[in-house]
N, C-alpha and C. Protein backbone atom coordinates (compact mmCIF):
# COMPACT_ATOMS: atom_id res chain seq x y z
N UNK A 1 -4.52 6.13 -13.84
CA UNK A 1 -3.98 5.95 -12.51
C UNK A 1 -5.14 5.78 -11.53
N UNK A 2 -4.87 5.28 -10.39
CA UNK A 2 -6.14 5.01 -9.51
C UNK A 2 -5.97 5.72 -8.81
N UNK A 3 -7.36 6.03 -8.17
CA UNK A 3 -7.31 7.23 -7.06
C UNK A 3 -7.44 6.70 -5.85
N UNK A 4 -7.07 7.16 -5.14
CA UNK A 4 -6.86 7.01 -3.29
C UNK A 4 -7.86 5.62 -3.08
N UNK A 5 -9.27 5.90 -3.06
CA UNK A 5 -9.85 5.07 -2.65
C UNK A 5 -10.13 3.33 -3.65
N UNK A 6 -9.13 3.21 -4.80
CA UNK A 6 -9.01 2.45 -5.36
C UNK A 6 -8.04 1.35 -4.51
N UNK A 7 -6.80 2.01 -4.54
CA UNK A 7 -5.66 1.79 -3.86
C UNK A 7 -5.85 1.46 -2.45
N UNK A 8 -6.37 2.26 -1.45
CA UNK A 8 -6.98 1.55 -0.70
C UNK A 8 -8.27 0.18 0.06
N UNK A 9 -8.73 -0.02 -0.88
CA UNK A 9 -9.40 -0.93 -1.67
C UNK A 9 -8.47 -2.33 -1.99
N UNK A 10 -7.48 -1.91 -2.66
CA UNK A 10 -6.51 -3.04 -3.25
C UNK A 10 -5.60 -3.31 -1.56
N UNK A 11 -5.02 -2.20 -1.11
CA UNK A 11 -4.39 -2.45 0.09
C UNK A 11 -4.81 -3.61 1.32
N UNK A 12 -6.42 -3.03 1.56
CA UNK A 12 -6.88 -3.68 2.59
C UNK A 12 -6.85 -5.26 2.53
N UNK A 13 -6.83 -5.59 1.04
CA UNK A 13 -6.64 -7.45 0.74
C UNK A 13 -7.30 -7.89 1.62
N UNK A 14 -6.63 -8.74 1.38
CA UNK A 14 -6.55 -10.40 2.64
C UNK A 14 -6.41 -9.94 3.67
N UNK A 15 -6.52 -10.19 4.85
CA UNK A 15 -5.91 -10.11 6.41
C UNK A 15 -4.48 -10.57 6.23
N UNK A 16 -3.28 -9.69 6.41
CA UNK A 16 -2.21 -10.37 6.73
C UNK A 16 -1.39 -8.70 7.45
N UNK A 17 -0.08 -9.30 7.65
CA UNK A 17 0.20 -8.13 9.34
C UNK A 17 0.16 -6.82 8.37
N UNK A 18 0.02 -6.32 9.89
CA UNK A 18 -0.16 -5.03 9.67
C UNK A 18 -1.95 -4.74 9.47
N UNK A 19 -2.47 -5.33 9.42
CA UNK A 19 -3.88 -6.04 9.48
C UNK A 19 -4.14 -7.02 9.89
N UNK A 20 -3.43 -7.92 10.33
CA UNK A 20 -3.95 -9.19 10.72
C UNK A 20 -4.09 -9.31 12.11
N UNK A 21 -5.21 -9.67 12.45
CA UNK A 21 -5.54 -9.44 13.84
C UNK A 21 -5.75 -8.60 14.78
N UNK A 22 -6.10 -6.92 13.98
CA UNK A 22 -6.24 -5.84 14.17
C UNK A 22 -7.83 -5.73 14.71
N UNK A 23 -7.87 -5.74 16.05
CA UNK A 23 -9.31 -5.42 16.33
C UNK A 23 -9.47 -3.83 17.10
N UNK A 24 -10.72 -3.77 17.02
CA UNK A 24 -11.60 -2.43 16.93
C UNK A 24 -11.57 -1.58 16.06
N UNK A 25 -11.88 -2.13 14.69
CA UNK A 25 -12.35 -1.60 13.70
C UNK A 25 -13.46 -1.02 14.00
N UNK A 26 -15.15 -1.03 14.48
CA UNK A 26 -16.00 -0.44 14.18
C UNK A 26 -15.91 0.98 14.99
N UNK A 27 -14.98 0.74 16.18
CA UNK A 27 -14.52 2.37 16.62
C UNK A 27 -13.81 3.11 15.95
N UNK A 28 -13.36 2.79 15.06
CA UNK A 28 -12.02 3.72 14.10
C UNK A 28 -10.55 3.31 14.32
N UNK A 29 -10.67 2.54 15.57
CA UNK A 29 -9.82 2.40 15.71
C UNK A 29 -8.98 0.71 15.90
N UNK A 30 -7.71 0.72 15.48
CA UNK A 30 -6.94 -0.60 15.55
C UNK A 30 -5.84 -1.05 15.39
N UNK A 31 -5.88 -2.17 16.75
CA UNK A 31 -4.90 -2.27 17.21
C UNK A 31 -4.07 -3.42 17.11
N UNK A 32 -2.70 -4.01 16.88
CA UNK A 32 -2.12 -5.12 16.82
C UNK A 32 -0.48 -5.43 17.16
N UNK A 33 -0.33 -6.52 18.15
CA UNK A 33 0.80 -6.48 18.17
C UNK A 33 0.96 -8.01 17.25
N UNK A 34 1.66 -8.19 16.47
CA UNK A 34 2.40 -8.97 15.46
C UNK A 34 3.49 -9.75 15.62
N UNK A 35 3.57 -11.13 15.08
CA UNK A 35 4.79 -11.84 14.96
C UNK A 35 5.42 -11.23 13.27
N UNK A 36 4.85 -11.56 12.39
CA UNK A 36 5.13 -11.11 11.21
C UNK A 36 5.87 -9.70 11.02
N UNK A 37 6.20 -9.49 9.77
CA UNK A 37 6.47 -8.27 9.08
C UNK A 37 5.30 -7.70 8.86
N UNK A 38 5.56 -5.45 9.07
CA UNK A 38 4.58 -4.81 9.28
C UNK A 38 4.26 -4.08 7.67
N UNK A 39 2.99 -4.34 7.07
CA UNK A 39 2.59 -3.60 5.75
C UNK A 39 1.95 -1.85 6.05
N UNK A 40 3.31 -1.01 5.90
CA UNK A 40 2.60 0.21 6.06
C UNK A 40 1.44 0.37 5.26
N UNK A 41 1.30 0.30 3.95
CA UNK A 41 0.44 0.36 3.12
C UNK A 41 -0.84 0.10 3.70
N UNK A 42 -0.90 -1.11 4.23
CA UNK A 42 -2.18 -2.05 4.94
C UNK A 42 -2.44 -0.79 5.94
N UNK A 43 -1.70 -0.92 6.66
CA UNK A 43 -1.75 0.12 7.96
C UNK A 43 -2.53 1.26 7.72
N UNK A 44 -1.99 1.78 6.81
CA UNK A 44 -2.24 3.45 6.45
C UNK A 44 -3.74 3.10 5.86
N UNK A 45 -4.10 2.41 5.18
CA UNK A 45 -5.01 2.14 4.42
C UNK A 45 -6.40 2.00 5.15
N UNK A 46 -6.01 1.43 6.56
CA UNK A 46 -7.07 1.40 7.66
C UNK A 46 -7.54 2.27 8.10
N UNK A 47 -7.05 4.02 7.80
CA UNK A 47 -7.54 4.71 8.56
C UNK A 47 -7.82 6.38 7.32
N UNK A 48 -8.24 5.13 6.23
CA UNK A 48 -8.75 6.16 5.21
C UNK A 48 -10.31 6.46 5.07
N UNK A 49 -10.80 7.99 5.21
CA UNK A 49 -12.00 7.94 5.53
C UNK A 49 -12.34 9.39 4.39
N UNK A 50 -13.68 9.18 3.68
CA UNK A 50 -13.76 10.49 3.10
C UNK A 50 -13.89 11.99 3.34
N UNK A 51 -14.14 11.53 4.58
CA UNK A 51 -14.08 12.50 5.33
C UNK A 51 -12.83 13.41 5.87
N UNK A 52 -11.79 12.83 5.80
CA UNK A 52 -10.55 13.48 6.19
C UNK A 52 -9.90 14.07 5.13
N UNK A 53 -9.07 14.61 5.49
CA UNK A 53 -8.03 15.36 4.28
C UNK A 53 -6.51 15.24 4.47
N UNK A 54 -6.57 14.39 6.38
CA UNK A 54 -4.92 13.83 6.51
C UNK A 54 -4.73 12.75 6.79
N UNK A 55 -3.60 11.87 6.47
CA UNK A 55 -3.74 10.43 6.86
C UNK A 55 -1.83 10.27 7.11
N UNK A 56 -1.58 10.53 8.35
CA UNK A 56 -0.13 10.00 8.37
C UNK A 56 0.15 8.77 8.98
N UNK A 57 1.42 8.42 8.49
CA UNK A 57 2.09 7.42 9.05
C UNK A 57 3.29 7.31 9.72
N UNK A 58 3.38 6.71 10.87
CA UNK A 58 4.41 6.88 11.38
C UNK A 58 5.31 5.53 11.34
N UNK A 59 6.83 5.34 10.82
CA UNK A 59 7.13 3.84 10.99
C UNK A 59 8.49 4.22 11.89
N UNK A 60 8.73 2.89 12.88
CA UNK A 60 9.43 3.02 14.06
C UNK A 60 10.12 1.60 13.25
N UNK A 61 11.39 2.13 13.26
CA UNK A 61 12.87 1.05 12.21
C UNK A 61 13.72 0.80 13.20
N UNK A 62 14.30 -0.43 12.98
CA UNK A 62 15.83 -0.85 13.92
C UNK A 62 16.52 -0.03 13.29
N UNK A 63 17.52 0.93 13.96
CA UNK A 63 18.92 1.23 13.74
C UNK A 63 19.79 0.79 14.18
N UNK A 64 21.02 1.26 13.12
CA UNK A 64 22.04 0.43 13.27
C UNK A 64 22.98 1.01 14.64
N UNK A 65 23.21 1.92 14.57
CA UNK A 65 23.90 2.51 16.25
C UNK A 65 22.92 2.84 17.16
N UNK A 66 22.98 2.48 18.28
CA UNK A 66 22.79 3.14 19.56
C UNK A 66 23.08 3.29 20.88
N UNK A 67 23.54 5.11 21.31
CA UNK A 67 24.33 5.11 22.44
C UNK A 67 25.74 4.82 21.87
N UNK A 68 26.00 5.19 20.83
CA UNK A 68 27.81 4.29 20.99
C UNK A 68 28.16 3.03 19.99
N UNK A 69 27.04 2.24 20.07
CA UNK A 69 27.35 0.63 19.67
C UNK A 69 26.46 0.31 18.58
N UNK A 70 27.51 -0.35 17.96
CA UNK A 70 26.82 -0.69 16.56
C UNK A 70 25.69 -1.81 16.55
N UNK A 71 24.64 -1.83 16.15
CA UNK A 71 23.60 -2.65 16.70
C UNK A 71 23.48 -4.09 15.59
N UNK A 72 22.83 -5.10 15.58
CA UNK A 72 23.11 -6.20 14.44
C UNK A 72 21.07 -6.19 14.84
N UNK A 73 20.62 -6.08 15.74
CA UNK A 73 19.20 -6.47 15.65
C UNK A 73 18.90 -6.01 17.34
N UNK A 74 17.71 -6.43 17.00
CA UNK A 74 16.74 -5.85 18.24
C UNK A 74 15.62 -6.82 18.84
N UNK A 75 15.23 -7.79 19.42
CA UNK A 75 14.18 -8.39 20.04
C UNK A 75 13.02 -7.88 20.46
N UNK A 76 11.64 -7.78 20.37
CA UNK A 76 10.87 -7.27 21.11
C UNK A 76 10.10 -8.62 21.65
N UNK A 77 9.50 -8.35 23.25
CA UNK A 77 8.55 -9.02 23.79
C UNK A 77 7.85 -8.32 24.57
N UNK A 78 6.25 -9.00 23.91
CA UNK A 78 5.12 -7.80 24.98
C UNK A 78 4.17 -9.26 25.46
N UNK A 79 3.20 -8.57 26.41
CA UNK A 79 2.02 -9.88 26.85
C UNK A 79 0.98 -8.61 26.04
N UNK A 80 1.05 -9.73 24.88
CA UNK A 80 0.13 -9.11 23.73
C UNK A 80 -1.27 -8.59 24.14
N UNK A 81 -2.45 -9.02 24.51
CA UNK A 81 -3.39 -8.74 25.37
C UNK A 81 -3.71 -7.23 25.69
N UNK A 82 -2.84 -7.57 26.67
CA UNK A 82 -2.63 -6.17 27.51
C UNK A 82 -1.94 -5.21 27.14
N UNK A 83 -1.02 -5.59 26.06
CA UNK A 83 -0.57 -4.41 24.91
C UNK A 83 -1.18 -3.90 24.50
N UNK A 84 -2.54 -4.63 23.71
CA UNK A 84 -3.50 -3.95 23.16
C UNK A 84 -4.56 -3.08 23.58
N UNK A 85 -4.42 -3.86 24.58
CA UNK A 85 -5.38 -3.04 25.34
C UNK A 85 -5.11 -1.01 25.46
N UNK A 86 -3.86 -1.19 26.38
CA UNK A 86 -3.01 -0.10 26.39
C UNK A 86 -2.90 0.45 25.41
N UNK A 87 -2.65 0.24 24.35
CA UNK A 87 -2.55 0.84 22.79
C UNK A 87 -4.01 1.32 22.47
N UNK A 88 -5.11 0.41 22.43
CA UNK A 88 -6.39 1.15 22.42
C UNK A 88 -6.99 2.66 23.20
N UNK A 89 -6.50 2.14 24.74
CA UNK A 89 -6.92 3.37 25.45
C UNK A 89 -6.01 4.63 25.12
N UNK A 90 -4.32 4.32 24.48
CA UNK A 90 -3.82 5.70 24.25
C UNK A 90 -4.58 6.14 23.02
N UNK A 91 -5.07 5.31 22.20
CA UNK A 91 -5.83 5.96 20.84
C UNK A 91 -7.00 7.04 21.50
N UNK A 92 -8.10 6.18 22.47
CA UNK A 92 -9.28 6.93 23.30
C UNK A 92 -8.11 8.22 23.37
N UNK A 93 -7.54 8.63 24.04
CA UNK A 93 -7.21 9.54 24.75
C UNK A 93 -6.63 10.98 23.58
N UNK A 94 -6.18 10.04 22.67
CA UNK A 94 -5.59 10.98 22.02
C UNK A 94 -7.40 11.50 20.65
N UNK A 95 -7.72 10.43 20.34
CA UNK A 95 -9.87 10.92 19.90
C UNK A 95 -9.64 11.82 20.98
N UNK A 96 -9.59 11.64 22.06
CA UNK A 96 -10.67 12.77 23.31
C UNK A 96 -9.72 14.06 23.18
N UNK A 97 -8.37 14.54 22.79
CA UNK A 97 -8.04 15.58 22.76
C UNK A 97 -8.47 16.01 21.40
N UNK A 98 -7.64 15.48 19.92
CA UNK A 98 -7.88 16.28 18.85
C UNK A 98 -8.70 15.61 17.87
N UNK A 99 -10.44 14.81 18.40
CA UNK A 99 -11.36 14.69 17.53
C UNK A 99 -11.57 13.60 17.81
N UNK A 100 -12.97 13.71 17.67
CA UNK A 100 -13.77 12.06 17.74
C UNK A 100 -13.87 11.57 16.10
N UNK A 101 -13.25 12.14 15.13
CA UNK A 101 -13.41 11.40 14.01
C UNK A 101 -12.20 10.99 13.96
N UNK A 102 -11.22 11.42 14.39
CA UNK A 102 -9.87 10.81 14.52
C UNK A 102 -9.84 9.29 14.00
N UNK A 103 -9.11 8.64 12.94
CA UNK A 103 -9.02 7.20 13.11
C UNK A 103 -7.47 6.64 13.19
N UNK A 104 -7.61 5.35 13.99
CA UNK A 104 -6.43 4.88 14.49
C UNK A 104 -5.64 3.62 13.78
N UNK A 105 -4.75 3.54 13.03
CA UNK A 105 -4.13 1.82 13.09
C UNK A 105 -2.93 1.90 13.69
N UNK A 106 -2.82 1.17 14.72
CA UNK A 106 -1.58 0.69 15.73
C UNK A 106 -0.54 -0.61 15.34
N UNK A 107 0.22 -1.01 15.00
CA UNK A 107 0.85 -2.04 14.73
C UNK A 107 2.30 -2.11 15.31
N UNK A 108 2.60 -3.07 16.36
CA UNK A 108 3.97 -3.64 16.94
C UNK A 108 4.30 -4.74 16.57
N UNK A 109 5.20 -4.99 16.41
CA UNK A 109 5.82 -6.32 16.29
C UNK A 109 6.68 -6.90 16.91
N UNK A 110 6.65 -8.28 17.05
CA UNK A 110 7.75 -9.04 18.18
C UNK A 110 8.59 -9.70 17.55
N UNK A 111 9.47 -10.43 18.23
CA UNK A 111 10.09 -11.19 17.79
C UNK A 111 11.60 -10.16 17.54
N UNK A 112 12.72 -11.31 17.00
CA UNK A 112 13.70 -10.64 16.53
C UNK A 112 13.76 -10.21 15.05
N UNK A 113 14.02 -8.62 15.01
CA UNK A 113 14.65 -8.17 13.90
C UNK A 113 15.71 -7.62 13.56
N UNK A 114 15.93 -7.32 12.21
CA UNK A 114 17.08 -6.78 11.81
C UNK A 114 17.25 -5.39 11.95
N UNK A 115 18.28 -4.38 11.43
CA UNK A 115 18.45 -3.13 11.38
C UNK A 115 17.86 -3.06 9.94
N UNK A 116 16.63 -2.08 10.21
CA UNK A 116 15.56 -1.69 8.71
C UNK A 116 14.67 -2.21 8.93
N UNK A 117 14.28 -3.11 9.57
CA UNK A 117 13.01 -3.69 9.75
C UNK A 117 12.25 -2.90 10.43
N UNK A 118 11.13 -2.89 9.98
CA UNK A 118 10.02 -2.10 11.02
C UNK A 118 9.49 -2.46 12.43
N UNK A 119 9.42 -1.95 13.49
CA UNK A 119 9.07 -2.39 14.60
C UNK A 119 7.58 -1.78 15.06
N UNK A 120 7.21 -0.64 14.69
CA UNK A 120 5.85 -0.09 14.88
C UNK A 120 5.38 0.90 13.35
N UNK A 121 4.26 1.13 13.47
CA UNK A 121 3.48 1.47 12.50
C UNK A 121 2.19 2.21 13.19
N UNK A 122 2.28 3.78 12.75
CA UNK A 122 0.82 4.28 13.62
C UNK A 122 0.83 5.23 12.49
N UNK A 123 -0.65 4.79 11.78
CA UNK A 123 -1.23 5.46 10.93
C UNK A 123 -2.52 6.42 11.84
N UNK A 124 -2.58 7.51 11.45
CA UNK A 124 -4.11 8.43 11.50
C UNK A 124 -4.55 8.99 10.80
N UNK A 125 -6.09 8.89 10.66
CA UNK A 125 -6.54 10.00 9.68
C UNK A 125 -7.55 10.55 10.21
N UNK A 126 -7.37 12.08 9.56
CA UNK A 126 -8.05 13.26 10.52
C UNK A 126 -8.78 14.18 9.54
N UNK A 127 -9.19 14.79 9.79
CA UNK A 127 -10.12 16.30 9.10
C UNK A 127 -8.80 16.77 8.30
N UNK A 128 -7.56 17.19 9.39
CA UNK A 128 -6.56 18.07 8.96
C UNK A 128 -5.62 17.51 9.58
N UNK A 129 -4.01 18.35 9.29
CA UNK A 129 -3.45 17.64 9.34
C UNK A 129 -2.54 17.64 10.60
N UNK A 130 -2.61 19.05 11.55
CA UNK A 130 -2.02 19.37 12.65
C UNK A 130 -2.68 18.59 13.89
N UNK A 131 -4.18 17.94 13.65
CA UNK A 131 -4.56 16.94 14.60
C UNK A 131 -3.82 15.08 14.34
N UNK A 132 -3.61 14.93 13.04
CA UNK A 132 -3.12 13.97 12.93
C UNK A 132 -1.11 13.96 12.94
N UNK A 133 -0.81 14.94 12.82
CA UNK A 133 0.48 14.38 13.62
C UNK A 133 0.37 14.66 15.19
N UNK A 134 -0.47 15.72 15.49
CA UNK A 134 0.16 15.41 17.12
C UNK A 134 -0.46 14.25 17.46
N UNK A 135 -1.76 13.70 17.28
CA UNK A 135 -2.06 12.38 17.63
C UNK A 135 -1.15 11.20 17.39
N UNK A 136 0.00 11.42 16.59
CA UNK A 136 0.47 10.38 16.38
C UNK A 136 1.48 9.92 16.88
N UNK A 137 2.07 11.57 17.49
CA UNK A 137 3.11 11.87 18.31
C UNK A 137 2.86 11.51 19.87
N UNK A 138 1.42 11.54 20.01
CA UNK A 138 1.15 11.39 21.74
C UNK A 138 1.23 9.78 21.41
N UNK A 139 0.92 8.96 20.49
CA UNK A 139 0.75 7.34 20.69
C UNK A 139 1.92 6.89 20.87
N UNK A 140 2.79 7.33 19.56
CA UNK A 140 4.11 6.58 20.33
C UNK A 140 4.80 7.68 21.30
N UNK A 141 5.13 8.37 22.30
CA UNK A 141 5.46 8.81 23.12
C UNK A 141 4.59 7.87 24.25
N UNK A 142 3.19 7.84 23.99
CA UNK A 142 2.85 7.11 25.36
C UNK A 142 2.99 5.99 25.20
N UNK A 143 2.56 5.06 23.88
CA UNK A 143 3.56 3.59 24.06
C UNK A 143 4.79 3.25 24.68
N UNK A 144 5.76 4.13 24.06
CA UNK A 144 6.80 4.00 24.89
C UNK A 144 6.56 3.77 26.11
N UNK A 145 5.95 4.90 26.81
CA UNK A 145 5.87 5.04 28.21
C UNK A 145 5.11 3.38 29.24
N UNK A 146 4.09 2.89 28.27
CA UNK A 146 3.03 2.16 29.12
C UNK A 146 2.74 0.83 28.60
N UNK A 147 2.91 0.96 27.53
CA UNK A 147 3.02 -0.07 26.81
C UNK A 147 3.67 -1.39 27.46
N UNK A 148 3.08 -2.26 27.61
CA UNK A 148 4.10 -3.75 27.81
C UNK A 148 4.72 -4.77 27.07
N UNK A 149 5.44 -3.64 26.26
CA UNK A 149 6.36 -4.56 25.27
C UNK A 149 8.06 -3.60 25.37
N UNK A 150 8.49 -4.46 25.62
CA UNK A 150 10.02 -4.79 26.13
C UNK A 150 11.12 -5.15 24.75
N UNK A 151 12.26 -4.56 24.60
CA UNK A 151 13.33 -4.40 23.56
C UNK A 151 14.53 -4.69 23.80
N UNK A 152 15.21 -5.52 23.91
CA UNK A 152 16.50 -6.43 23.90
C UNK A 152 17.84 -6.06 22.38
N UNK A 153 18.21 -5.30 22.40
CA UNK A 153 19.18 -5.17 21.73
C UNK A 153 20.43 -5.91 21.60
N UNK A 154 20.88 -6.37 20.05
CA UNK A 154 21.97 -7.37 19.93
C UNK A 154 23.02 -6.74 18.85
N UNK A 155 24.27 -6.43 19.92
CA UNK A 155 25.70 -5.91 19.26
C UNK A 155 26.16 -6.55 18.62
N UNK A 156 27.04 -5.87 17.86
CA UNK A 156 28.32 -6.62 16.57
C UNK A 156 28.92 -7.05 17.52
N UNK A 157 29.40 -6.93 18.87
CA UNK A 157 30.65 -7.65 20.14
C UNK A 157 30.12 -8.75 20.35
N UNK A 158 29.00 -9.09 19.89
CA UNK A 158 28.24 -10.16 20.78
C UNK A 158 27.38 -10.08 22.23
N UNK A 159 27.61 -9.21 22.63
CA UNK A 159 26.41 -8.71 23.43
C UNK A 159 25.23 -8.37 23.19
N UNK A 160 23.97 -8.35 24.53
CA UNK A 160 22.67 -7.86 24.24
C UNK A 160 22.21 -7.75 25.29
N UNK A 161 21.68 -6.93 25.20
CA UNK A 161 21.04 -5.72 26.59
C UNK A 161 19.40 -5.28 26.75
N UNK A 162 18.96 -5.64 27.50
CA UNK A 162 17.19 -5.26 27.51
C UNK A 162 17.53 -3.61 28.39
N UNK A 163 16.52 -2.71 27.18
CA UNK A 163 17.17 -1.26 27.55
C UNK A 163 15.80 -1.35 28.23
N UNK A 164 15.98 -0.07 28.87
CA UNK A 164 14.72 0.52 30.10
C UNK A 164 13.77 1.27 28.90
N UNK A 165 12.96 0.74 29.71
CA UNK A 165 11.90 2.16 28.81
C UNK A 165 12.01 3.31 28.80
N UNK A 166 11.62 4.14 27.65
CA UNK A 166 11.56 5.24 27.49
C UNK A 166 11.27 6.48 28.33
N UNK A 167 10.47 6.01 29.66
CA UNK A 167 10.16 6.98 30.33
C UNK A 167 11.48 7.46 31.00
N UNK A 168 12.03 6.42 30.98
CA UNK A 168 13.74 6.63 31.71
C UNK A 168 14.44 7.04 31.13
N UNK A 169 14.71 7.27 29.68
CA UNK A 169 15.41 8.18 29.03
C UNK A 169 15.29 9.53 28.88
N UNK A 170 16.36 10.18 29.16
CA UNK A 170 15.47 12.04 29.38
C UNK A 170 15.17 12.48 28.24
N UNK A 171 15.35 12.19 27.01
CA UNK A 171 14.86 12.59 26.24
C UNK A 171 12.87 12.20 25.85
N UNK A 172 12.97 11.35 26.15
CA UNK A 172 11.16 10.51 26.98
C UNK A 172 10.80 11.13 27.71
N UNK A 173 11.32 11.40 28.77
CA UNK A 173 10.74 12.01 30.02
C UNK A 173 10.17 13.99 29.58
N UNK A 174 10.79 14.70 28.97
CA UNK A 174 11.02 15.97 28.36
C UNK A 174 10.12 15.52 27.74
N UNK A 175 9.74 15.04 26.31
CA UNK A 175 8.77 14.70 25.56
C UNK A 175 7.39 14.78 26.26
N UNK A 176 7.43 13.30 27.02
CA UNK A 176 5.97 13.14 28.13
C UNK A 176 5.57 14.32 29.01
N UNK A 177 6.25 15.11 29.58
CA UNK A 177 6.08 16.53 30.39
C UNK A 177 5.74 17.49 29.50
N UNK A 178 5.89 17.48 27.96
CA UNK A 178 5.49 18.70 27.02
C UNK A 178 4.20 18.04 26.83
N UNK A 179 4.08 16.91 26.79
CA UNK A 179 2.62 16.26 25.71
C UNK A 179 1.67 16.79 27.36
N UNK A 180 2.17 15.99 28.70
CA UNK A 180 1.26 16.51 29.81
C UNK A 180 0.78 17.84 29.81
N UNK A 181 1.86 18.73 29.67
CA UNK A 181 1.62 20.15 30.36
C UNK A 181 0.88 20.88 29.01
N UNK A 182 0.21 20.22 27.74
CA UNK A 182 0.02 20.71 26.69
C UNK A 182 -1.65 21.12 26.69
């Protein structure tokens, strides 16, 4: 059987999503928003270091209900750029609370998908493992929040609705006030 760093090795391949077009690698950290389908594997694989002993992943899926209504798919649109950007500095922020060895892979994706499809991907790897989930927990909580990528939801009725961001949902808002006041 192969060990970790074999497998990761085989993962990293070719450039394709979930890696593809992922810059700031030599900081640890990286970032991408995507047309394609997202390779957790790839993802996770970016932020394997011998040094650590945790490496989670987080994957963000279309569901099929929400609020009430049965969902058929979901749209995302961001001004990629400046997504990344934003996605980089929440990585800085979350290094500057639990570790400068902290490493980051960020991955969004646009376009329309289905229910099961992946929409984000935030791998970290850390010393241990209570710095790498809360780091992973402050990225997407503050994506949500700052991020400039936008979600259009499409019903079985035939309707579709661009929902508000997360900061506007109280369950967001409660979240962001625990991660602040932490």
């Amino acid at each position: 059987m192969a060990n970790r760093a074999e497998m990761t090795d085989k993962a990293r391949g070719p450039e394709t999503a979930g890696g593809a077009g992922m810059a700031g690698n030599a900081e640890g950290i990286e970032v991408a928003v995507v047309e394609s389908a997202i390779d957790p594997t790839r993802t996770l694989a970016r932020v394997t270091d011998p040094g650590h002993g945790a490496e989670t992943l987080f994957l963000g899926v279309v569901r099929e209900h929400n609020l009430g209504r049965k969902v058929l798919g979901v749209s995302y649109d961001a001004f990629a750029p400046l997504a990344e950007t934003v996605l980089r500095e929440i990585c800085k922020e979350a290094r500057a609370r639990w570790g400068e060895s902290l490493k980051f892979a960020v991955t969004h994706r646009t376009g329309r998908l289905d229910v099961g499809e992946i929409s984000v991907a935030i791998a970290v790897g850390s010393r241990h493992r209570d710095e790498a989930y809360q780091a992973s927990r402050y990225v997407i909580e503050e994506l949500k929040i700052r991020a400039p990528i936008w979600k259009k939801e499409h019903y079985e009725d035939g309707e579709s609705e661009w929902l508000k961001g997360h900061a506007l949902c109280s369950h967001g808002e409660r979240a962001h006030a625990r991660e602040k006041n932490a």
